[in-house]
Each structure stands twice: as C-alpha cells, then as structure tokens.
Protein backbone atom coordinates (compact mmCIF):
# COMPACT_ATOMS: atom_id res chain seq x y z
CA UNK A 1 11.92 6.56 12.32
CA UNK A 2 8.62 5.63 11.19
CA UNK A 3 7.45 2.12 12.52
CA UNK A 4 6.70 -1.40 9.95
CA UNK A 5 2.86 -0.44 10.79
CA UNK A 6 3.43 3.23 9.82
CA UNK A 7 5.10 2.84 6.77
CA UNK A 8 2.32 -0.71 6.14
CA UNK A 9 -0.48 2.22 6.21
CA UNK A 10 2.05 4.66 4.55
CA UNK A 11 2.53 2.75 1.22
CA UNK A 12 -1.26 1.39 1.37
CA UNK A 13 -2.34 5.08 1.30
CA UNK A 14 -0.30 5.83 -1.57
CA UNK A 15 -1.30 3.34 -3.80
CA UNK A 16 -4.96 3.94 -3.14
CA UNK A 17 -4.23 7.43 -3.89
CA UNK A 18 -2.76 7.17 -7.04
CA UNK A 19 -5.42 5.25 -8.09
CA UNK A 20 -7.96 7.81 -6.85
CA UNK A 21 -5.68 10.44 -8.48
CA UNK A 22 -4.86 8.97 -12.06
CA UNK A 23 -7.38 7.33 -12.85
CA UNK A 24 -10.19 9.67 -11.98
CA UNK A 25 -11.61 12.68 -13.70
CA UNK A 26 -15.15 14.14 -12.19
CA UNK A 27 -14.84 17.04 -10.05
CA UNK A 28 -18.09 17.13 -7.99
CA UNK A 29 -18.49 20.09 -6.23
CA UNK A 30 -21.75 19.17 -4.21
CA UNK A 31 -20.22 16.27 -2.89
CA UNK A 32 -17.20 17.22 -0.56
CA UNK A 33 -17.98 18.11 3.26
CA UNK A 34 -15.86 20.78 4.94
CA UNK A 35 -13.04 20.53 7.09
CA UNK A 36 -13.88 18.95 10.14
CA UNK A 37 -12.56 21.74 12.30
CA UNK A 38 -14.12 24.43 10.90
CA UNK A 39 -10.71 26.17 9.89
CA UNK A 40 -10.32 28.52 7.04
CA UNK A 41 -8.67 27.35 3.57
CA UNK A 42 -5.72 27.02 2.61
CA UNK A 43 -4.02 25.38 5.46
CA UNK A 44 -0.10 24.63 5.31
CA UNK A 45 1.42 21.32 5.51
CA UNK A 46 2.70 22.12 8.93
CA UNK A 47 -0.87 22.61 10.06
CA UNK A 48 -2.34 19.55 8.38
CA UNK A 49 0.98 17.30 10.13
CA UNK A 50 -0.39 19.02 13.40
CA UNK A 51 -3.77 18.18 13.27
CA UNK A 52 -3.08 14.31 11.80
CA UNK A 53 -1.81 11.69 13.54
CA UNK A 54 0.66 11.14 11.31
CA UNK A 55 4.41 10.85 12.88
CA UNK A 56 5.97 11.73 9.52
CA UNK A 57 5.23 14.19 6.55
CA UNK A 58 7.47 15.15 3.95
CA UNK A 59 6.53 16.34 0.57
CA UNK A 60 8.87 17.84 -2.72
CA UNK A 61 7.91 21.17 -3.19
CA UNK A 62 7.54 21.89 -7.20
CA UNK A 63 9.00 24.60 -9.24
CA UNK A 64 7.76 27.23 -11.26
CA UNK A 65 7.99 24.98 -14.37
CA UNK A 66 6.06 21.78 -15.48
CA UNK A 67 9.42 20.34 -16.90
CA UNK A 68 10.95 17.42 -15.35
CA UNK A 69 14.43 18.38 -13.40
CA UNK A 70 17.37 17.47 -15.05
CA UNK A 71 18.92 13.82 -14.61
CA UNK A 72 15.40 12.94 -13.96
CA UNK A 73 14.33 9.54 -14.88
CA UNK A 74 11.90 9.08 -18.26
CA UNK A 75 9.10 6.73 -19.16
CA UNK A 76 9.76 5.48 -23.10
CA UNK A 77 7.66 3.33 -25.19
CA UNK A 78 8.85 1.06 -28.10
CA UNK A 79 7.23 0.31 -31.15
CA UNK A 80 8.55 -2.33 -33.44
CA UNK A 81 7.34 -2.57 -37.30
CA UNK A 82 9.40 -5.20 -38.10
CA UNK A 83 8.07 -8.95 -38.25
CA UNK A 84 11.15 -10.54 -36.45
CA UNK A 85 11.45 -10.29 -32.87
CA UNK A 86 14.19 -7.71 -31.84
CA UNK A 87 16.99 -8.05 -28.79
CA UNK A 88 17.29 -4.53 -26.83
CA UNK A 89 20.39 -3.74 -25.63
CA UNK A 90 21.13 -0.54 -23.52
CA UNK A 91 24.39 0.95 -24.79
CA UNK A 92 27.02 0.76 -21.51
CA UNK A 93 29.42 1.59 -23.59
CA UNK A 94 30.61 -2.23 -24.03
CA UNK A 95 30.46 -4.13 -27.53
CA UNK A 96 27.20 -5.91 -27.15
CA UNK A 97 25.80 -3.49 -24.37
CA UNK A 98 23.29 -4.50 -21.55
CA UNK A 99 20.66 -6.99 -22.77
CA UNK A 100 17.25 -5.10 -21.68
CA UNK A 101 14.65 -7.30 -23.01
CA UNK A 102 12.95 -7.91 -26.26
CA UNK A 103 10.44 -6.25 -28.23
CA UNK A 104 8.29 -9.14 -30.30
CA UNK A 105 7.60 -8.55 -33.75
CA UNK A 106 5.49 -6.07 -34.86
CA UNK A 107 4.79 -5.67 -30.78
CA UNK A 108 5.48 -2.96 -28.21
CA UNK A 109 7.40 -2.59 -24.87
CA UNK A 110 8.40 0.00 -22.43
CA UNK A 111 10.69 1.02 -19.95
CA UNK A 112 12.34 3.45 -17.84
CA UNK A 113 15.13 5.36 -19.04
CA UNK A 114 17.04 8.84 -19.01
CA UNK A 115 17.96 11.65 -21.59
CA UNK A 116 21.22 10.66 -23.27
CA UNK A 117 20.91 6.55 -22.91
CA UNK A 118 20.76 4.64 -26.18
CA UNK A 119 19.35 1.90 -26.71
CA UNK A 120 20.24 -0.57 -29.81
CA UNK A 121 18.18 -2.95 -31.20
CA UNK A 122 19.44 -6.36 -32.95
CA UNK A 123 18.67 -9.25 -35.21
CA UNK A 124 18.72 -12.35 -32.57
CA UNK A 125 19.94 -14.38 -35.24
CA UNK A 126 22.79 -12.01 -37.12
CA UNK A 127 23.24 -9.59 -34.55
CA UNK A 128 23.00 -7.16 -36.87
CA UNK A 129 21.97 -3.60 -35.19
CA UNK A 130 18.67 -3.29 -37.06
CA UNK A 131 18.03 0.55 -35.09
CA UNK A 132 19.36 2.65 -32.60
CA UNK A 133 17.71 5.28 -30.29
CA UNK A 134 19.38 8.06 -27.98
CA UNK A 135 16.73 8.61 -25.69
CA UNK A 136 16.23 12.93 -26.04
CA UNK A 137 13.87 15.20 -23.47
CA UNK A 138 10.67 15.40 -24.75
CA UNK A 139 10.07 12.50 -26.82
CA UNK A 140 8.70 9.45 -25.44
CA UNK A 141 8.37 7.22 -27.90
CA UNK A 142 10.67 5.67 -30.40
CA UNK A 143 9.29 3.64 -33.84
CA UNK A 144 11.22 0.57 -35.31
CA UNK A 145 10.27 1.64 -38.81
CA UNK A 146 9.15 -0.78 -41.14
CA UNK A 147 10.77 -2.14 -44.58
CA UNK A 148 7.58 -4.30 -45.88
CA UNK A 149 5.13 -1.91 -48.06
CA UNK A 150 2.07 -3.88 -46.36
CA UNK A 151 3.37 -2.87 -43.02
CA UNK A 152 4.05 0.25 -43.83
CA UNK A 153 0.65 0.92 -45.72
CA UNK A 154 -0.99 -1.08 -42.39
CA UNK A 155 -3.70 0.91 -40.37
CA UNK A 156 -1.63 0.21 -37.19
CA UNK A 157 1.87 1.89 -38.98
CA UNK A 158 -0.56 4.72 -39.12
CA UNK A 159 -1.96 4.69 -35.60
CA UNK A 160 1.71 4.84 -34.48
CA UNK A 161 2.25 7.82 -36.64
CA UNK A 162 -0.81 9.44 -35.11
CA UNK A 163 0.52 8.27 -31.55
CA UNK A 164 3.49 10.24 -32.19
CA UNK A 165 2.44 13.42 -33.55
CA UNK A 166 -0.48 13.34 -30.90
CA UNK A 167 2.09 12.79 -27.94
CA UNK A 168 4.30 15.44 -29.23
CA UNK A 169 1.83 18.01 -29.36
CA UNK A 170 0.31 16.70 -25.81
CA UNK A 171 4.15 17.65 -23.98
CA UNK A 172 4.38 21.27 -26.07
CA UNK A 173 0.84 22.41 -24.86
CA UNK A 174 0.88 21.11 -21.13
CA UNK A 175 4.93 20.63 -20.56
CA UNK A 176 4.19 17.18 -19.44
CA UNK A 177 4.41 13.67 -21.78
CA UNK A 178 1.77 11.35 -22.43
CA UNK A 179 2.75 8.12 -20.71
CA UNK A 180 -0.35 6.72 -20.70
CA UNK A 181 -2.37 4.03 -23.31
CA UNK A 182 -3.11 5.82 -26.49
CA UNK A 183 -5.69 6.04 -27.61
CA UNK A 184 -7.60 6.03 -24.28
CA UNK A 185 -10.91 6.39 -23.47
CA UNK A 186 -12.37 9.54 -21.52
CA UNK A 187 -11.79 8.83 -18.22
CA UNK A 188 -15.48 8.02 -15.85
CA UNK A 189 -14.15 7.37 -12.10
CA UNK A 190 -15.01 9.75 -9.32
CA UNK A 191 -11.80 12.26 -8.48
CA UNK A 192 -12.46 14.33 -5.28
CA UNK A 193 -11.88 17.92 -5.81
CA UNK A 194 -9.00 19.86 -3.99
CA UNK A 195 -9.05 22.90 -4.11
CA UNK A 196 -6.74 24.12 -1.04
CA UNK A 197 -4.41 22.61 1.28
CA UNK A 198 -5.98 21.32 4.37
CA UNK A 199 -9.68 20.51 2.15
CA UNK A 200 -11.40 17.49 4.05
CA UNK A 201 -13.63 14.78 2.81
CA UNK A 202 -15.32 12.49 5.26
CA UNK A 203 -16.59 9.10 2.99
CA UNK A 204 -18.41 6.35 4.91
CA UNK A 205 -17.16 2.96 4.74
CA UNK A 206 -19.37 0.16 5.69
CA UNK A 207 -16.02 -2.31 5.40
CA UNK A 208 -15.12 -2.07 9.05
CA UNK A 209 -11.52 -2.40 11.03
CA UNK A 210 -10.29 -6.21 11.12
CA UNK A 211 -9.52 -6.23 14.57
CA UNK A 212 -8.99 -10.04 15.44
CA UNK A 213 -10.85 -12.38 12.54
CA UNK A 214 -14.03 -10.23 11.25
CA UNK A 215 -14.98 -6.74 10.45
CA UNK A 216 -15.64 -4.04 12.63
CA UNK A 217 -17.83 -1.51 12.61
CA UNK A 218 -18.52 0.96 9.94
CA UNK A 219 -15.91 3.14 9.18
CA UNK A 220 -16.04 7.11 8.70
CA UNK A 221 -12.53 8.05 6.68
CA UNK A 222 -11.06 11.24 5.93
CA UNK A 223 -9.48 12.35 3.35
CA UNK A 224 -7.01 15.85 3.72
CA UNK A 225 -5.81 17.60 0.63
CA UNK A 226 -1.57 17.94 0.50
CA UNK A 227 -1.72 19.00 -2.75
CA UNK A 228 -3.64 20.12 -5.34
CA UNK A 229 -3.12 21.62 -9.42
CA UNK A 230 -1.82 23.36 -10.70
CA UNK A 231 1.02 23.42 -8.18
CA UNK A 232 0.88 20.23 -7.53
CA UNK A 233 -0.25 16.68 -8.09
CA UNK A 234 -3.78 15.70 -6.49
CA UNK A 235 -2.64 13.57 -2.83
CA UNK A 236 -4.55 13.07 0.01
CA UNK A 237 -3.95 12.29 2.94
CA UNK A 238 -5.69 8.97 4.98
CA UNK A 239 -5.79 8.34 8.39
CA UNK A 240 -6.61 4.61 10.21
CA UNK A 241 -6.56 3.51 6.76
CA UNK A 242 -5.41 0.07 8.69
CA UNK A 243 -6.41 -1.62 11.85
CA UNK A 244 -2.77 -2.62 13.77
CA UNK A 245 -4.31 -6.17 13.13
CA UNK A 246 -4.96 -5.27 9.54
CA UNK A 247 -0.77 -4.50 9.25
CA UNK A 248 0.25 -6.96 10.77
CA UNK A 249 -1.70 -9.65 8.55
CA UNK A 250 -0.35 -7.80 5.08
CA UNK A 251 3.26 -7.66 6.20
CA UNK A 252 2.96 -11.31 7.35
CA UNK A 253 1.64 -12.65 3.60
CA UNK A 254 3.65 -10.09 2.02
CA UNK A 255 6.99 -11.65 3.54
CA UNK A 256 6.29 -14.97 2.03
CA UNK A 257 5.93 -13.68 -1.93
CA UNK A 258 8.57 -10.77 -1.86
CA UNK A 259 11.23 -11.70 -4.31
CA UNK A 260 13.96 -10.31 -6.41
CA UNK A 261 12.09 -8.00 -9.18
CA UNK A 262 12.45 -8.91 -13.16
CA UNK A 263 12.60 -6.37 -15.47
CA UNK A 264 10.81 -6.04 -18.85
CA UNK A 265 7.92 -7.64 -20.07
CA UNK A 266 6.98 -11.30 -21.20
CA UNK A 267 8.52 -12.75 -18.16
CA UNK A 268 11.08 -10.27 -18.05
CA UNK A 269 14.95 -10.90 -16.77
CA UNK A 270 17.22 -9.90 -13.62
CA UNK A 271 19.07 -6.48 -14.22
CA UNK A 272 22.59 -5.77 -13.32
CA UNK A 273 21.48 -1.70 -13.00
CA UNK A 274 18.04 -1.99 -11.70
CA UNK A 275 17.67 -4.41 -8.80
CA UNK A 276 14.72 -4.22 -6.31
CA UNK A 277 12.25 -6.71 -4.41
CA UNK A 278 8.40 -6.79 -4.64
CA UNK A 279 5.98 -9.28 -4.52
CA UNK A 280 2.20 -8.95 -5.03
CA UNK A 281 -1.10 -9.46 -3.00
CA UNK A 282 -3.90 -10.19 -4.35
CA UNK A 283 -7.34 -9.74 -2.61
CA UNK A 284 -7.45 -14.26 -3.06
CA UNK A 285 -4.43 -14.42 -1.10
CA UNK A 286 -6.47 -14.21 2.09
CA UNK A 287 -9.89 -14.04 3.14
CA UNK A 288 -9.54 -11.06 5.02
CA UNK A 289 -8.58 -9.05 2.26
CA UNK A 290 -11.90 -8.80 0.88
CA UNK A 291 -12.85 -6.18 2.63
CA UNK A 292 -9.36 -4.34 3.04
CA UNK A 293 -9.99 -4.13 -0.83
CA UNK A 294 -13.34 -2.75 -0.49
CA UNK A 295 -12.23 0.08 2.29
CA UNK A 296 -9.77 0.58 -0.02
CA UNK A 297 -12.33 1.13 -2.81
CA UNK A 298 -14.52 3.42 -0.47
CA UNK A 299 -12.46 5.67 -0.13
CA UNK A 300 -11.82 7.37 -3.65
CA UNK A 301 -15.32 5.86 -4.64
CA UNK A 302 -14.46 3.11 -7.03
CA UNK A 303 -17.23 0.49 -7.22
CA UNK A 304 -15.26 -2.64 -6.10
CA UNK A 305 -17.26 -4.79 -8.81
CA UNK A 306 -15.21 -4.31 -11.60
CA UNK A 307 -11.95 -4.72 -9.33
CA UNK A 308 -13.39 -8.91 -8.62
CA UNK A 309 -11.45 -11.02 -10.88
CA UNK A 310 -13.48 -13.13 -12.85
C-alpha cells in the first residue's frame, strides 16, 4: 500500500487541486506548454500512471448522466426566518431524534445529508416542532418561513426567495445543484485548461524543496490532466509536490492538532453518525511552511498575497 509520505503528497495534491479547480475560471489558451514527451493527445490513465512516478492511481469513471447516483450523499442549506433560535434534530426515528445543531435566528446553516432524511426543527424553550423538512433530490435548500409581516416584507425574505428559484433553475439546466455562496461574484483566478487526458503544464516555482532547514532550489512542476469536462471534473495530477523532508515535517505538526471532528457550525458538537478526526495547519504553525504555501500557490497560479492572514 501506498506509504505515510505518499499519501502526505497524495492529500496535499488534492487540496491544492480543488482549489485550482473550484475556484478558478480563465481558460488561457496561450499559456499551457505541451506534453513533455512529445506524445499525441488524449493519453489514457494507464499511460499517464506509466509515465508518473506515482505508485498508485485510481479514479471513478462517470456515467452518461450529470445526476448524482442513488444513495449518494447531498449538500443542504438552511434558512431560518424566524427571530428565535431553532434546535435541529435529524429524525432517527426516536421521539426527540438526533440533535444536529442549531440554526440562530433569522441565520443560516448547512450540512450534509441524503434524499429521504428529515430533519425537524424546534422551539428550545417549548419544544414545539416549529418545521419539518424531508430532504428530496434536487432541492438543496430548505426556508424556515416567516410569521412576522416585517420579516416577511424584508429584502433578505426576498433574496432567499430569489436563492431558491435561482438554484432550482441552476440543477434543471446543468443537472448539477448550486452548493456554492449565492449570490457570488464572477469568479477571477487562473484555471489551467484541459483539454485531453495526458495535457501537461510545466509552472516554475521559485519556492524551492525544504530539504534539511531552508529552501532549495527553484522548482519546475508539472501538472498532467486526469480529467477534464464534460466527462469529468478538472484534476491534475502533481509530482514532487513535497520534499521527503517536507512530509515528514507536516505529518509531525499534524499529529499534535488532530482531534476528534465537531459537527455543525458555531462551535459545533460530537455526532453519534458522523465521527472523523482532522486537525488544521496553518502556514503560522511553522516557519517552514511559508514557502510550502507559496509552492502550493505556484502551482495553480494563485497570488499568495491575499492567502497572508492579516
């Protein structure tokens, strides 16, 4: 099986491409430099495991439709329009049902879920169930209607009513929901394009290997296409992401801050259903971060100035 160092780089190269993937939106067409060994597009996954040095590659192959397989999990957003603060409880078929949370007044939460769980929503103070939601395919969000006239004549009541019309019509033109903030603005990060299996982009990175205590020299990474629309999400693949130093130092921090995961928001609680351990690094935990950060950056092209806490 695949190594602590592996699967260090593994999960470093995902998260740097998801956030070279969602977050990005400019295809630049000038700007990508051909595969390094001069082979014809597309290539297969099997070739592009052959010609990495990767020990491991497995990828879900996706069907013909855009719609989410069945028993799959579901992203859900509350919105509450009433002024008290509301108790969530997911029904487990039990009296009082599994406390999930809370939902503040006049506030908004979110959660995981899947079609067919309900959710019920009381009155901290009475108990009383104030609303109910089964959770259905193809709506993912849920409104806590209000019972004041100023909150239902309020500019944000009708936000949420154009939130819900616009994410409705967002999943029956593309197949796919809107889990993202709404309203958003237009997206301005670089995406690379990927056009074919097997498509290479070499990006210099002046944040070189930590191989004992500083930086090495400049780095030249490449980036291989796995995937690519409309098949497919946009991934990429990253070799040497991570000097064996490099993995050694993150899994070393990480082991002193992962703990048992809370669920929810505002502090959130410890679930009987969902249980998990994660802890987080930030670039302050360690001076040699800094520039794992800033490789990090280099690669999809995200200026690492806004990513400097302030």
């Amino acid at each position: 099986g695949p190594t602590k160092k592996t699967m260090a780089r593994f999960f470093c190269c995902v998260n740097l491409l998801l956030v070279g993937s969602l977050l990005a939106s400019r295809d630049e067409k000038d700007c990508y430099v051909d595969d390094l060994t001069s082979r014809k597009y597309p290539l297969s996954l099997d070739e592009v495991f052959k010609l990495s040095k990767a020990k491991e590659l497995r990828h879900m192959r996706s069907g013909t439709s855009p719609r989410k397989a069945p028993g799959a999990s579901m992203g859900v957003k509350f919105r509450n329009f009433r002024r008290q603060q509301l108790e969530i409880r997911w029904d487990d078929g039990s009296k009082e049902g599994t406390y999930s949370g809370v939902v503040q007044g006049l506030g908004r939460t979110a959660t995981m879920s899947y079609v067919g769980h309900r959710f019920k929503f009381l009155d901290p103070s009475t108990r009383e169930e104030v609303a109910s939601f089964t959770m259905r395919d193809g709506q993912n969000i849920y409104v806590v209607e209000p019972v004041e006239d100023d909150v239902l004549k309020s500019a944000a009541y009708a936000e949420s009513q154009r939130e819900v019309a616009f994410m409705r019509d967002y999943e029956e033109r593309t197949g796919y929901p809107w889990l993202s903030f709404y309203p958003r603005d237009p997206p301005f990060l670089n995406m690379w394009p990927a056009e074919a299996v097997g498509q290479t982009h070499v990006v210099a990175s002046t944040y070189g290997y930590n191989v004992t205590t500083g930086a090495g020299a400049p780095l030249a990474l490449r980036l291989v296409a796995l995937s690519h629309p409309p098949k497919g999400p946009r991934v990429f693949l990253i070799e040497d992401l991570l000097s064996d130093f490099e993995c050694d130092h993150i899994l070393a921090l990480g082991k002193k801050v992962v703990q048992e995961s809370r669920v929810g928001q505002n502090g959130g609680f410890k679930s009987k259903t969902r249980t998990s351990a994660n802890g987080w690094l930030r670039r302050s935990a360690a001076p040699r971060l800094g520039p794992v950060y800033k490789s990090f950056g280099d690669a999809p092209r995200i200026d690492d100035a806004p990513l400097v806490p302030s």
